[in-house]
N, C-alpha and C. Protein backbone atom coordinates (compact mmCIF):
# COMPACT_ATOMS: atom_id res chain seq x y z
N UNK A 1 27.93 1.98 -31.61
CA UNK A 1 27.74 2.14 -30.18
C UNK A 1 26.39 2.79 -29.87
N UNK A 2 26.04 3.59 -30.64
CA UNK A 2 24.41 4.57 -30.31
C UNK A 2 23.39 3.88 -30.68
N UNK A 3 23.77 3.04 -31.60
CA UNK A 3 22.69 2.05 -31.91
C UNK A 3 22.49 0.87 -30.82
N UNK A 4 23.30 0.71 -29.84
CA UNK A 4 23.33 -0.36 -28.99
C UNK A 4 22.49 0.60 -27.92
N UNK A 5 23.14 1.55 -27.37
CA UNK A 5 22.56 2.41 -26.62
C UNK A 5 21.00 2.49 -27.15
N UNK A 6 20.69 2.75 -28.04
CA UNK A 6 19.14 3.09 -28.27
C UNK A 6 18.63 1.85 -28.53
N UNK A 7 19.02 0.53 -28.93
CA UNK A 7 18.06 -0.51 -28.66
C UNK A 7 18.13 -0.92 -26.99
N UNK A 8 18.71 -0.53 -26.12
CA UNK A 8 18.93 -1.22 -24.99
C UNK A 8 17.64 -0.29 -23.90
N UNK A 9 17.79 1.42 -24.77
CA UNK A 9 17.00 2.03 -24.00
C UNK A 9 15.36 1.74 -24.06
N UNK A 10 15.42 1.05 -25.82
CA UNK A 10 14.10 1.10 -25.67
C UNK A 10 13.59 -0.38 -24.96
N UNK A 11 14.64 -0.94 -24.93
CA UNK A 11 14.18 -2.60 -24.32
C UNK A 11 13.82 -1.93 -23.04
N UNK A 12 14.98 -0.90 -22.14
CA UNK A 12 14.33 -0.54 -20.72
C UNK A 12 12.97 -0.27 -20.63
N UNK A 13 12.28 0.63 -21.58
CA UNK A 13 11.40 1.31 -21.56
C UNK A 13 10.24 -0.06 -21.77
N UNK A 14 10.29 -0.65 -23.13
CA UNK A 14 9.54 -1.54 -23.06
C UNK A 14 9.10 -2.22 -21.88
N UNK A 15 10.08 -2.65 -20.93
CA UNK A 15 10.02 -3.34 -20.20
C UNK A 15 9.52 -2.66 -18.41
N UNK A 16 9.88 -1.87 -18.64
CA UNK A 16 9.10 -0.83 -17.53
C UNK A 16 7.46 -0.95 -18.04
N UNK A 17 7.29 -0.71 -19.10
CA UNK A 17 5.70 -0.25 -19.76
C UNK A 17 4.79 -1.65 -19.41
N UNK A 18 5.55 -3.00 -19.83
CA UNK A 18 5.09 -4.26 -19.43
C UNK A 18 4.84 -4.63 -17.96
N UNK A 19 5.90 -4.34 -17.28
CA UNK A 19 5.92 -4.58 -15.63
C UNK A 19 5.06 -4.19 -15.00
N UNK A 20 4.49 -2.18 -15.77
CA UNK A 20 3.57 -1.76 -15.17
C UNK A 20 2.31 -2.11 -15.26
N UNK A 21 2.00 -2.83 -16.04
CA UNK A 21 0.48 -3.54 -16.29
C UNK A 21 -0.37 -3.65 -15.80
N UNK A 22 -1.34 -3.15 -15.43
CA UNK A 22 -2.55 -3.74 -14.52
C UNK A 22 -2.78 -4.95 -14.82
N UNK A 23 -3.14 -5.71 -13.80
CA UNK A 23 -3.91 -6.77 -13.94
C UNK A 23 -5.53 -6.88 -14.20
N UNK A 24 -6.06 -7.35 -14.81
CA UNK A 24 -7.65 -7.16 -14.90
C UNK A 24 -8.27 -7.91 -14.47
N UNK A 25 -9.74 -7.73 -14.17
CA UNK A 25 -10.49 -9.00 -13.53
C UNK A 25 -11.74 -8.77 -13.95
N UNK A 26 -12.98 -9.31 -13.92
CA UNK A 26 -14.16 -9.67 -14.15
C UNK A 26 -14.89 -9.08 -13.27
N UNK A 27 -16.27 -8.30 -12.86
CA UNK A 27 -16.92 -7.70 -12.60
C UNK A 27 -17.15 -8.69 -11.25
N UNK A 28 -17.30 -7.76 -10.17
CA UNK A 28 -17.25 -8.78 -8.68
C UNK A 28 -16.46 -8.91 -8.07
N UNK A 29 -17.03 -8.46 -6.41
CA UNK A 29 -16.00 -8.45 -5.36
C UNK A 29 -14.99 -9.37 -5.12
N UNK A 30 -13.53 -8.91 -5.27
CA UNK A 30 -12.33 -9.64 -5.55
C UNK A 30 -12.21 -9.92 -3.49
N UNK A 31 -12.15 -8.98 -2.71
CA UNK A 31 -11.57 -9.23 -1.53
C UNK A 31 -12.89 -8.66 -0.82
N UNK A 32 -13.35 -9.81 -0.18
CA UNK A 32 -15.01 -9.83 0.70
C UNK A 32 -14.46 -9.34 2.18
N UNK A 33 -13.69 -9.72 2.74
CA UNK A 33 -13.14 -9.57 4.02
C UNK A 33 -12.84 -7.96 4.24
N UNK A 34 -13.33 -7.28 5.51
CA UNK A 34 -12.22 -6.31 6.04
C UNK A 34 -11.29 -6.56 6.82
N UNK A 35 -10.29 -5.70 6.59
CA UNK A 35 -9.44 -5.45 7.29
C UNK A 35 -9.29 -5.94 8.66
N UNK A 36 -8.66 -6.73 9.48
CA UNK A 36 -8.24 -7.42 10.77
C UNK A 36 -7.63 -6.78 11.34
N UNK A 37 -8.06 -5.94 12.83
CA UNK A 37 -6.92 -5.49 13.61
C UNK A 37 -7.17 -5.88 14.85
N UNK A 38 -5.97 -6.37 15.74
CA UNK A 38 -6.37 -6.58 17.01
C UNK A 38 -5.60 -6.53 18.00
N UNK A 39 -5.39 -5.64 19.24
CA UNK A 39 -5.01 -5.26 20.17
C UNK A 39 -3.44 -5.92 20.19
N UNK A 40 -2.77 -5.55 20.92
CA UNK A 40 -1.23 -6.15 20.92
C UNK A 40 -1.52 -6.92 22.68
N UNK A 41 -1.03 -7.86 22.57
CA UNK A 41 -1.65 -8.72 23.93
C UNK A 41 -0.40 -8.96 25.29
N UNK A 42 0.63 -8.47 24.66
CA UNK A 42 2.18 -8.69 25.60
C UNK A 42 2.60 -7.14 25.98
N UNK A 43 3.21 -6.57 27.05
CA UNK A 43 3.87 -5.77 27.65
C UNK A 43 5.19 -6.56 27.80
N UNK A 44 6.04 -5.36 27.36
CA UNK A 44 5.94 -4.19 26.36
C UNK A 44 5.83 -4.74 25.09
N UNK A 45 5.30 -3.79 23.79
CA UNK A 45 5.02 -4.12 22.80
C UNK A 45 6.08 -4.50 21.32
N UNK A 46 5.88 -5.53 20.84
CA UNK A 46 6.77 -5.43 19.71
C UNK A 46 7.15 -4.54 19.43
N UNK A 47 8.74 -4.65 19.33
CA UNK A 47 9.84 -3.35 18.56
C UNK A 47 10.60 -4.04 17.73
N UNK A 48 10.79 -2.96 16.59
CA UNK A 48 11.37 -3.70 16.18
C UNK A 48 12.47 -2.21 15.20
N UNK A 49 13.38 -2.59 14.55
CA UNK A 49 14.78 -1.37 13.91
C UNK A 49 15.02 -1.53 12.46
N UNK A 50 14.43 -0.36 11.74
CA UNK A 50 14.90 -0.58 10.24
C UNK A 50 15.35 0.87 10.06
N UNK A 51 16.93 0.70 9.66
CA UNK A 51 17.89 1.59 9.10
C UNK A 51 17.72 2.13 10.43
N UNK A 52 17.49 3.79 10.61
CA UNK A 52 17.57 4.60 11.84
C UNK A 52 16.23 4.46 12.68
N UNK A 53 15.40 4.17 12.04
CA UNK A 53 13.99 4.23 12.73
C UNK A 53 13.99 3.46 13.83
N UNK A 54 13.20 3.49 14.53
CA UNK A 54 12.75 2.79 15.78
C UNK A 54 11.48 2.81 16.14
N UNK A 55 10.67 1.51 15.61
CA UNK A 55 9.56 1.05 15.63
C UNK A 55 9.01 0.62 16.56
N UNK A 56 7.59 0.62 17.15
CA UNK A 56 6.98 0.11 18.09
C UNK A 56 5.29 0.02 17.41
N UNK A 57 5.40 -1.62 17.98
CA UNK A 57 3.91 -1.92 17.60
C UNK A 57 2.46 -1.56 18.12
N UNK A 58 1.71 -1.20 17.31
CA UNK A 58 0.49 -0.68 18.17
C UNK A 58 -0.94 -1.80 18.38
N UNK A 59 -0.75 -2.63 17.19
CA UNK A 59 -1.58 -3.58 17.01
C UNK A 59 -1.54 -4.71 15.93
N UNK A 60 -1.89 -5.54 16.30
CA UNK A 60 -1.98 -6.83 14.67
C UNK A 60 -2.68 -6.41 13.65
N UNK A 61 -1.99 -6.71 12.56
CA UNK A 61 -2.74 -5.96 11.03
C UNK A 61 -2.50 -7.20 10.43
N UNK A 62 -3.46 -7.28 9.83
CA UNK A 62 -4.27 -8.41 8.49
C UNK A 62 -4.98 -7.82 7.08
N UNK A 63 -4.91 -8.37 6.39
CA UNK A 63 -5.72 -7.55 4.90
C UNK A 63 -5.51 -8.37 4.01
N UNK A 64 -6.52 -8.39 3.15
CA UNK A 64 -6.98 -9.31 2.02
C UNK A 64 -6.99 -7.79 0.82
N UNK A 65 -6.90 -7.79 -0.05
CA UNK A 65 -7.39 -6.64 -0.43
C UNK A 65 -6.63 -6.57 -1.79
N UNK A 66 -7.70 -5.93 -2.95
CA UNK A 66 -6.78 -5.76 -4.28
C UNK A 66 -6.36 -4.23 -4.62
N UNK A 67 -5.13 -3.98 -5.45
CA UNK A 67 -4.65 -3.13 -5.35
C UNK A 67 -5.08 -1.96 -6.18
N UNK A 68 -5.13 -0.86 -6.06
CA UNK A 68 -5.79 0.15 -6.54
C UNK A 68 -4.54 0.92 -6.91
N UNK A 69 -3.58 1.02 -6.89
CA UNK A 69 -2.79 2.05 -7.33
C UNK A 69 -0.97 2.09 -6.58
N UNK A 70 -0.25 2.16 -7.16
CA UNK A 70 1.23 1.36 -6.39
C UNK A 70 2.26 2.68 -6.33
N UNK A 71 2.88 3.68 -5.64
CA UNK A 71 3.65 4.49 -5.87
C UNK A 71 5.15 4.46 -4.60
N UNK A 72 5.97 4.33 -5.72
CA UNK A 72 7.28 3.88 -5.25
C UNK A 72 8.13 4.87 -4.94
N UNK A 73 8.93 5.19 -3.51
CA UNK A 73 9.33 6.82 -3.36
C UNK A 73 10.88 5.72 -3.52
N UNK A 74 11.40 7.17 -3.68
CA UNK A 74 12.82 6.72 -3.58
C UNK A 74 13.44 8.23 -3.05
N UNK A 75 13.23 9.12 -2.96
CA UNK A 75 13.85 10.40 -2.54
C UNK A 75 13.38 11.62 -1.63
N UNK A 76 11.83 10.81 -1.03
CA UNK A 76 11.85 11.49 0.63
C UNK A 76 12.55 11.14 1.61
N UNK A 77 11.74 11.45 2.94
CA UNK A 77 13.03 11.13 4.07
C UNK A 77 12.37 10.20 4.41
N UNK A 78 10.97 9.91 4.30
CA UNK A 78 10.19 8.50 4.43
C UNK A 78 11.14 7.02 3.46
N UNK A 79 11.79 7.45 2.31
CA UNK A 79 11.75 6.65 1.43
C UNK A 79 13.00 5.22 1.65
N UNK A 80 13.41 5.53 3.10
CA UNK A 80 14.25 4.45 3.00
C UNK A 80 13.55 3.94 4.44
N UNK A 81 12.77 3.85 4.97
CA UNK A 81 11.92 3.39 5.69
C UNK A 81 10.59 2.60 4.74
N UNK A 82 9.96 3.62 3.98
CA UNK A 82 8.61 2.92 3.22
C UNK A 82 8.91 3.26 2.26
N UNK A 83 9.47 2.47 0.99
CA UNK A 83 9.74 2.46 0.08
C UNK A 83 8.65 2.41 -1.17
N UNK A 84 7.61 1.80 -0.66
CA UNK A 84 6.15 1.30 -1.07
C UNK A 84 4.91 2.02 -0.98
N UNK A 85 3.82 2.88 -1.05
CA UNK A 85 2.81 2.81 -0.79
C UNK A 85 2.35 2.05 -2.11
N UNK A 86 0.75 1.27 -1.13
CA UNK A 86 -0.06 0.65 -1.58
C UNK A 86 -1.61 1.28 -1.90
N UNK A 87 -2.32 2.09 -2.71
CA UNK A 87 -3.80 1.98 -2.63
C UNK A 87 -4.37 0.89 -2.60
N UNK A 88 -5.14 0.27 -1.60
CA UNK A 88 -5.77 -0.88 -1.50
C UNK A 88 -7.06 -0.87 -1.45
N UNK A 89 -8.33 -1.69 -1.80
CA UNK A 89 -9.33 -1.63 -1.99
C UNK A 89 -10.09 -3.08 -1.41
N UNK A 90 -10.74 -2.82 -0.53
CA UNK A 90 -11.76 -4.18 -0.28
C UNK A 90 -13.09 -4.11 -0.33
N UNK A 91 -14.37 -5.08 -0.31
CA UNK A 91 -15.46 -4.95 -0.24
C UNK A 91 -16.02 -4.52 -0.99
N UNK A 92 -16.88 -3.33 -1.84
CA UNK A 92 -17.21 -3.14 -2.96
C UNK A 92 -15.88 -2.34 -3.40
N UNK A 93 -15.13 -1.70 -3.10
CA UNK A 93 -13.71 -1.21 -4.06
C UNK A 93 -12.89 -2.53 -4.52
N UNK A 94 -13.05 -3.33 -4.26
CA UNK A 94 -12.17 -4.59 -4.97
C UNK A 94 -13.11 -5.01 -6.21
N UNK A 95 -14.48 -4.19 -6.50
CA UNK A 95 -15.44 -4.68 -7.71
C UNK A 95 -14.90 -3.97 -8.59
N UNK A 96 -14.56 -4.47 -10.02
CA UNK A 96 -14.27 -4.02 -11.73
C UNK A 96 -14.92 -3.31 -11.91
N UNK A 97 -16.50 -3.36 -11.53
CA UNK A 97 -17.45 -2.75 -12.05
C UNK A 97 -17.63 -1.42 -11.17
N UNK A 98 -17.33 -1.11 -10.06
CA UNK A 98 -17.08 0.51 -9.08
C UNK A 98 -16.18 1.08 -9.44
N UNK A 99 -15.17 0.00 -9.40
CA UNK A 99 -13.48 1.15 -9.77
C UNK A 99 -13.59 1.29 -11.04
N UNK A 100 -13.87 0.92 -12.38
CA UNK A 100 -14.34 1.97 -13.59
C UNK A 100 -14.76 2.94 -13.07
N UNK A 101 -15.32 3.04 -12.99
CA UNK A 101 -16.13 4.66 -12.30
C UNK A 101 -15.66 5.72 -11.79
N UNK A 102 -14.13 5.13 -11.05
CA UNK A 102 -13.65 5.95 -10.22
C UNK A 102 -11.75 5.72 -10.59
N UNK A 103 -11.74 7.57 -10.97
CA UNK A 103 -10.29 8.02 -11.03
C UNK A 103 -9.23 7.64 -10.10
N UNK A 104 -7.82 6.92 -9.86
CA UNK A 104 -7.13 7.20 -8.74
C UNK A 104 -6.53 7.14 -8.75
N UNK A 105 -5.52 7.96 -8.28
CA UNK A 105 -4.23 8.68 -8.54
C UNK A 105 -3.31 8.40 -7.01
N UNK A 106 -2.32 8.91 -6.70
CA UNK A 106 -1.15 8.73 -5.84
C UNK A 106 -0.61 9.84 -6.11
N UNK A 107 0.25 9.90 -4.99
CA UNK A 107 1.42 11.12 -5.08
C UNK A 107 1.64 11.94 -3.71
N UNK A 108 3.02 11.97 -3.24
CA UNK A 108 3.30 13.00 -1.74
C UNK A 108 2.59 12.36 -0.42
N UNK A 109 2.95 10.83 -0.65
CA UNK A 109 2.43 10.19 0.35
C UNK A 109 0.73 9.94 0.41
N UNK A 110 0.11 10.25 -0.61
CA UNK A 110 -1.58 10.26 -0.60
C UNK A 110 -1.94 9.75 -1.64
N UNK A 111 -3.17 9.43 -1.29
CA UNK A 111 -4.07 8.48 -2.16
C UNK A 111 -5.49 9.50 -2.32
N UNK A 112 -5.53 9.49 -4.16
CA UNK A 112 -7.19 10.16 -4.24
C UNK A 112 -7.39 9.90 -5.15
N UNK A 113 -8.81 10.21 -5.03
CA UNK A 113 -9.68 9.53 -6.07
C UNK A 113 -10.59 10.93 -6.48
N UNK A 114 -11.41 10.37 -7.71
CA UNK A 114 -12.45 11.48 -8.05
C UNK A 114 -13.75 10.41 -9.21
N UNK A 115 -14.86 11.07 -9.12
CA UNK A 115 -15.99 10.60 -9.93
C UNK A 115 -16.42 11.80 -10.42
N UNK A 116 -17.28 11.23 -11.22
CA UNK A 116 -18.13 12.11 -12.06
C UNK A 116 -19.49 11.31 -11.73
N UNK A 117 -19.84 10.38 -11.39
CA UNK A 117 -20.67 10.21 -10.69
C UNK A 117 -21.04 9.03 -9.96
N UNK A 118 -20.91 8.99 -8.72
CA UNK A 118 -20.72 7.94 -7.45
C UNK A 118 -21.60 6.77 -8.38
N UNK A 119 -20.83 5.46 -8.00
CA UNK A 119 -21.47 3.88 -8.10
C UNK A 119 -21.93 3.62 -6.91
N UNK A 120 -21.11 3.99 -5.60
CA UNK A 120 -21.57 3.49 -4.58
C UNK A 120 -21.41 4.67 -3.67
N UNK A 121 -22.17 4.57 -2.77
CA UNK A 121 -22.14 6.19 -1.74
C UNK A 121 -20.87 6.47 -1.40
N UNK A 122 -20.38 7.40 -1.43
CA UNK A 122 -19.04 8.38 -1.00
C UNK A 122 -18.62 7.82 0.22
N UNK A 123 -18.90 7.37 1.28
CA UNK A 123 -18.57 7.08 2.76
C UNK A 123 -18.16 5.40 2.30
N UNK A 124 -18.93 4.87 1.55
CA UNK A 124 -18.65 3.25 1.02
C UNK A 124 -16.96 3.66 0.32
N UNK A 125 -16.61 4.76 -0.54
CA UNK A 125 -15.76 4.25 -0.77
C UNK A 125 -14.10 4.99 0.10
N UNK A 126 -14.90 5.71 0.46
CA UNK A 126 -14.08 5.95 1.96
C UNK A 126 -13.61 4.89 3.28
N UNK A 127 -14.68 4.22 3.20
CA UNK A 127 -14.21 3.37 4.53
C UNK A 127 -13.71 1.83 3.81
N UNK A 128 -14.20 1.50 2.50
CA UNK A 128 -13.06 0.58 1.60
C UNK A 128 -11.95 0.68 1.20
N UNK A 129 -10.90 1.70 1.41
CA UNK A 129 -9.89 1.70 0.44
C UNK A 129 -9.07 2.90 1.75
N UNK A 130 -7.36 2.62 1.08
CA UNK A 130 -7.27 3.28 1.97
C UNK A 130 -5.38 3.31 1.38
N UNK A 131 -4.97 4.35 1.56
CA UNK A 131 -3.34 4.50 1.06
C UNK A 131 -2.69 3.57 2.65
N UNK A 132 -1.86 2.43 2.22
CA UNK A 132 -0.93 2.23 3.36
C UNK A 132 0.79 2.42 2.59
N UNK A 133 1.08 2.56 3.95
CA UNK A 133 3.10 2.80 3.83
C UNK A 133 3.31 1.64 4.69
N UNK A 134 3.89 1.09 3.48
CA UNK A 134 4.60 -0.64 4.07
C UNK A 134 6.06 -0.52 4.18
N UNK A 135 5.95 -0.91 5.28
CA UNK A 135 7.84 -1.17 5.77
C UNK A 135 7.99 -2.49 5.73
N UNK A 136 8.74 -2.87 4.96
CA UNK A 136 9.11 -4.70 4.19
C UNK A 136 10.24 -4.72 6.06
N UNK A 137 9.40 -6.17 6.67
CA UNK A 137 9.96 -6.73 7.45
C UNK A 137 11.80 -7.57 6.95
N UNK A 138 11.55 -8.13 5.96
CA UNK A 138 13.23 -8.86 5.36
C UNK A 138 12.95 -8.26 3.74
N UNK A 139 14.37 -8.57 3.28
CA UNK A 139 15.10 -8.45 1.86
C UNK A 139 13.70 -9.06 1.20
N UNK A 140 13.28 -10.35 1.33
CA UNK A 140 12.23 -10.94 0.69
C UNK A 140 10.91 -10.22 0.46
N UNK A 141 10.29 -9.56 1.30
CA UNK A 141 9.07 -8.63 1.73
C UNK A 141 9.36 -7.40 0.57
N UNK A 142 10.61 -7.10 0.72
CA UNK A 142 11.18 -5.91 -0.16
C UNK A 142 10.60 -6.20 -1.45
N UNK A 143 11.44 -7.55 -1.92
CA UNK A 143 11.10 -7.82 -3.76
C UNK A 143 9.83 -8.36 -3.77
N UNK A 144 8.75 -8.63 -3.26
CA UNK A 144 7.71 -9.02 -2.91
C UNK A 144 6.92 -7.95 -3.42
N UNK A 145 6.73 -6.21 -2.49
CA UNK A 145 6.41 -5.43 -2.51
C UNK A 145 7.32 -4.78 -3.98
N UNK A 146 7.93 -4.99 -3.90
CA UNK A 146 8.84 -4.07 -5.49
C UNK A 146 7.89 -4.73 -7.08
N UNK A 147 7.33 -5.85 -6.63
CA UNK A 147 6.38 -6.63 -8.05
C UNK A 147 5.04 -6.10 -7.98
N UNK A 148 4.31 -5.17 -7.06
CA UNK A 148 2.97 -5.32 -7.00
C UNK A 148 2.63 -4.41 -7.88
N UNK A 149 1.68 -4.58 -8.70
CA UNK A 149 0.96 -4.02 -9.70
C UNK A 149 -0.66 -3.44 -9.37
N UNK A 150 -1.04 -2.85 -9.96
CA UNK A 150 -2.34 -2.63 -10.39
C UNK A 150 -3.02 -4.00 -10.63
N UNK A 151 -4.08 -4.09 -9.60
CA UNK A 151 -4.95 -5.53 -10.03
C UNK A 151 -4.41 -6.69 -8.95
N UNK A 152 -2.92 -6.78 -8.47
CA UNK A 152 -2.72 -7.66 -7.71
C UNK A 152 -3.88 -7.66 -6.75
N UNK A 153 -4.09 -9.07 -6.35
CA UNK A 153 -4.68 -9.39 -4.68
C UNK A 153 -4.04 -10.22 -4.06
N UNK A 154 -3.88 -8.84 -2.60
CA UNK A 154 -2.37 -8.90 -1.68
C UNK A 154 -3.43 -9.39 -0.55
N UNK A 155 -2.35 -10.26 0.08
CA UNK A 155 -3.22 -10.79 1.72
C UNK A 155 -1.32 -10.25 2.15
N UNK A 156 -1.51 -9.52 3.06
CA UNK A 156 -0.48 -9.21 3.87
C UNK A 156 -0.27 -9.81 5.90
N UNK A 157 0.44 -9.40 6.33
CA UNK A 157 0.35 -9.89 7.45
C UNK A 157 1.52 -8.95 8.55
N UNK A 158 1.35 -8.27 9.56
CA UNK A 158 2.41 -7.88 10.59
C UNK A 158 2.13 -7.01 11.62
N UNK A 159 2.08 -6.09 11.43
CA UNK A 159 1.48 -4.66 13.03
C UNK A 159 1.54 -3.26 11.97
N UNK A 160 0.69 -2.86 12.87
CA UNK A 160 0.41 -1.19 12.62
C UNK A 160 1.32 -1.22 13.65
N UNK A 161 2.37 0.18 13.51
CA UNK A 161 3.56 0.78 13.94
C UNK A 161 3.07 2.35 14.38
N UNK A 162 4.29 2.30 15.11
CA UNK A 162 4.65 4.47 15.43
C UNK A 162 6.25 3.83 14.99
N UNK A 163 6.74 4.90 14.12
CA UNK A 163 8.35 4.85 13.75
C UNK A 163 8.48 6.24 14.27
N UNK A 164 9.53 6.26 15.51
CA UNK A 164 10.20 7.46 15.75
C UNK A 164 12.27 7.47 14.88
N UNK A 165 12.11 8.80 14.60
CA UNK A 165 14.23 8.94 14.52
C UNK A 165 14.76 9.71 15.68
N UNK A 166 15.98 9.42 15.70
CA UNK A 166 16.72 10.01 16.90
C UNK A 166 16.57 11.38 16.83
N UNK A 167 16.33 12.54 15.82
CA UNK A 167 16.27 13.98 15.71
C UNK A 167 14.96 14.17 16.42
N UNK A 168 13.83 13.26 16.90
CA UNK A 168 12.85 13.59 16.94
C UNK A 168 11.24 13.53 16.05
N UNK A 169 11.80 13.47 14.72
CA UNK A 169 10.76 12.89 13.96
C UNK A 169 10.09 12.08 14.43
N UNK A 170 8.53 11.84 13.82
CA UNK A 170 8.02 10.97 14.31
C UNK A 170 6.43 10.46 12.91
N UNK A 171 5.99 9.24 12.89
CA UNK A 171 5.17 9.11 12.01
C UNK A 171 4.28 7.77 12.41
N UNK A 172 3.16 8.11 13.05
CA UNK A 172 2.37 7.26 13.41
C UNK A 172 1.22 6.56 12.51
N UNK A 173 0.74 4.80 12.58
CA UNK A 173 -0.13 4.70 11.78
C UNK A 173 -1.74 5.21 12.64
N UNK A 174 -2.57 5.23 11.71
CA UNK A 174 -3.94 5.04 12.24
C UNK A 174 -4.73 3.99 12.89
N UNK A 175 -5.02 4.06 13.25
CA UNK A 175 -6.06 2.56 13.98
C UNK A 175 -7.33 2.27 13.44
N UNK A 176 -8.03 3.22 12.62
CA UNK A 176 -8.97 2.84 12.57
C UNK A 176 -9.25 2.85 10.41
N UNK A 177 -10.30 2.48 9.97
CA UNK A 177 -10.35 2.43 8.79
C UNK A 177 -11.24 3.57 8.15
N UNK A 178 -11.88 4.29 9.35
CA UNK A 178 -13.15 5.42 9.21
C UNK A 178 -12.57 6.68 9.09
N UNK A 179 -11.34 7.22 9.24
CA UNK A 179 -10.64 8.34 9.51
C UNK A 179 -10.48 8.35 7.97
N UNK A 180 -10.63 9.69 7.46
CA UNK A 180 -10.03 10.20 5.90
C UNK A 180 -9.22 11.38 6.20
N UNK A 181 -8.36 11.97 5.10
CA UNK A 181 -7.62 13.27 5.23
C UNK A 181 -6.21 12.77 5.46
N UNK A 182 -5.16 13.60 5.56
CA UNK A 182 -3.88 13.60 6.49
C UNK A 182 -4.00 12.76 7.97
N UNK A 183 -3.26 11.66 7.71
CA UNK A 183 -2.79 11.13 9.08
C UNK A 183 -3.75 9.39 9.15
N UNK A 184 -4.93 10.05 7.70
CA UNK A 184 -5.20 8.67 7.96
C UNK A 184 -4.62 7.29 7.50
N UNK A 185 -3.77 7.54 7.39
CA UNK A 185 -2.96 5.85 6.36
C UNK A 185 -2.65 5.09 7.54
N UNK A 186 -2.32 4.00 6.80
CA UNK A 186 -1.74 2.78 8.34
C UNK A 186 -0.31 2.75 7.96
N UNK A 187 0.53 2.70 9.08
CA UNK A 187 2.00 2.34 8.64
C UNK A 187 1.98 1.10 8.92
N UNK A 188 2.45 0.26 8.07
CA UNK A 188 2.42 -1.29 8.94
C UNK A 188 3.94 -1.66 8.57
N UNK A 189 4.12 -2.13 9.71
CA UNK A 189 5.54 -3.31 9.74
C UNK A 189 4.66 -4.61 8.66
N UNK A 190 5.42 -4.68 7.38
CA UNK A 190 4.62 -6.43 6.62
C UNK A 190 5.89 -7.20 6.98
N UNK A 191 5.30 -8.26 7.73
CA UNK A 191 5.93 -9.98 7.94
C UNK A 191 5.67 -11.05 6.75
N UNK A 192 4.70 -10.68 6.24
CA UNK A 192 4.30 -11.30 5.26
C UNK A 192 3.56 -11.35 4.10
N UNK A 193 3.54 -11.58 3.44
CA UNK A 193 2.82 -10.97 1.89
C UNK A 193 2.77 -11.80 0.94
N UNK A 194 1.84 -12.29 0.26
CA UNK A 194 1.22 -13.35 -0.48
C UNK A 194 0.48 -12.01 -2.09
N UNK A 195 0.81 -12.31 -3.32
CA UNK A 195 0.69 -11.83 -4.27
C UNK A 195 -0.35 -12.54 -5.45
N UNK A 196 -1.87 -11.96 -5.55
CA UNK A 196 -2.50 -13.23 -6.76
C UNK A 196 -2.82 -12.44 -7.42
C-alpha cells in the first residue's frame, strides 16, 4: 500500500513540475500591441454577478500580451472571485532578451520585479507590464485561465470592473496603464481568452 502511495505522490509531483513549465521563445517582441481600453457606450453600464459580488463595468478591455508570471489564490477573500492573477507583459516586456534581465516574482495580490541592471529604462518597464485579477466570465474561461503558464501569449477580451459585497467591501480596477504601486492592477471581467 505505501509503495502505491509513494509512486502516485511522486507522479503528482512530477506532474505539477511539468504543468509548471515555462514556455520559451526566441529573442523579440512577442506582443507589439498595447493594451485596448474604451469607454462603456450604454447607460447604465454592464453588470454583471459572480458568487456574492456585484460587478459593474467601467470600460472595454482588450490585451494581447505574454505572460510573465501566473499566481493562483485559493484562500483569500478575493479568491473565489479572482482565482487567477496574471503578470503580463507587452511591447518590449514580451522580448526574451529584457525579461532575462529582469527578476519576477508574485505574491499577496502583487506583481514585482527587480534588476541588477536595467535593459530598458525603468518607466518602459513600468508602463509594459502590469499584475491583472481575472474574474473567468463561464466554467470555460475558468479552465482556460487554470492552464496558463509562464511564456503563454494570452489575447483576452471583456471590461475593467468595480466588484462591490453586500458587507460593504469594495475592489476597484484601474483605468489607466501609467499608475504603479497599490491599486494599480486592472480587475477585468474575461469573456474571452485565446492561449498560444
Amino acid at each position: 500500500m505505501m509503495r502505491w502511495l509513494l509512486i502516485a505522490l511522486l507522479a503528482f509531483g512530477a506532474w505539477n513540475l511539468w504543468s509548471d513549465r515555462s514556455i520559451a521563445h526566441a529573442p523579440g517582441i512577442m506582443a507589439g500591441v498595447e493594451p485596448e481600453q474604451r469607454p462603456i457606450s450604454v447607460a447604465p453600464p454592464p453588470q454583471f454577478q459572480k458568487n456574492d459580488y456585484a460587478l459593474r463595468a467601467l470600460a472595454h478591455f482588450a490585451l494581447q500580451a505574454r505572460v510573465l508570471g501566473v499566481e493562483h489564490y485559493h484562500f483569500d477573500r478575493e479568491a473565489d472571485l479572482v482565482p487567477v492573477d496574471l503578470a503580463l507583459g507587452w511591447g518590449s516586456m514580451s522580448d526574451t532578451s529584457v525579461l532575462s534581465e529582469i527578476s519576477i516574482s508574485q505574491g499577496g495580490r502583487f506583481y514585482n520585479w527587480r534588476v541588477s541592471k536595467f535593459p530598458i529604462p525603468r518607466r518602459e518597464i513600468e508602463v509594459n507590464s502590469a499584475n491583472m485579477h481575472l474574474i473567468p466570465a463561464t466554467p470555460e474561461v475558468e479552465k482556460q485561465l487554470k492552464r496558463v503558464r509562464v511564456g503563454h501569449l494570452v489575447k483576452l477580451s471583456g471590461y475593467l470592473v468595480e466588484a462591490r459585497a453586500g458587507d460593504g467591501w469594495r475592489w476597484m480596477s484601474s483605468l489607466t496603464r501609467e499608475d504603479t504601486g497599490a491599486g494599480s492592477c486592472e480587475l477585468i471581467w474575461v469573456e474571452q481568452i485565446e492561449l498560444r
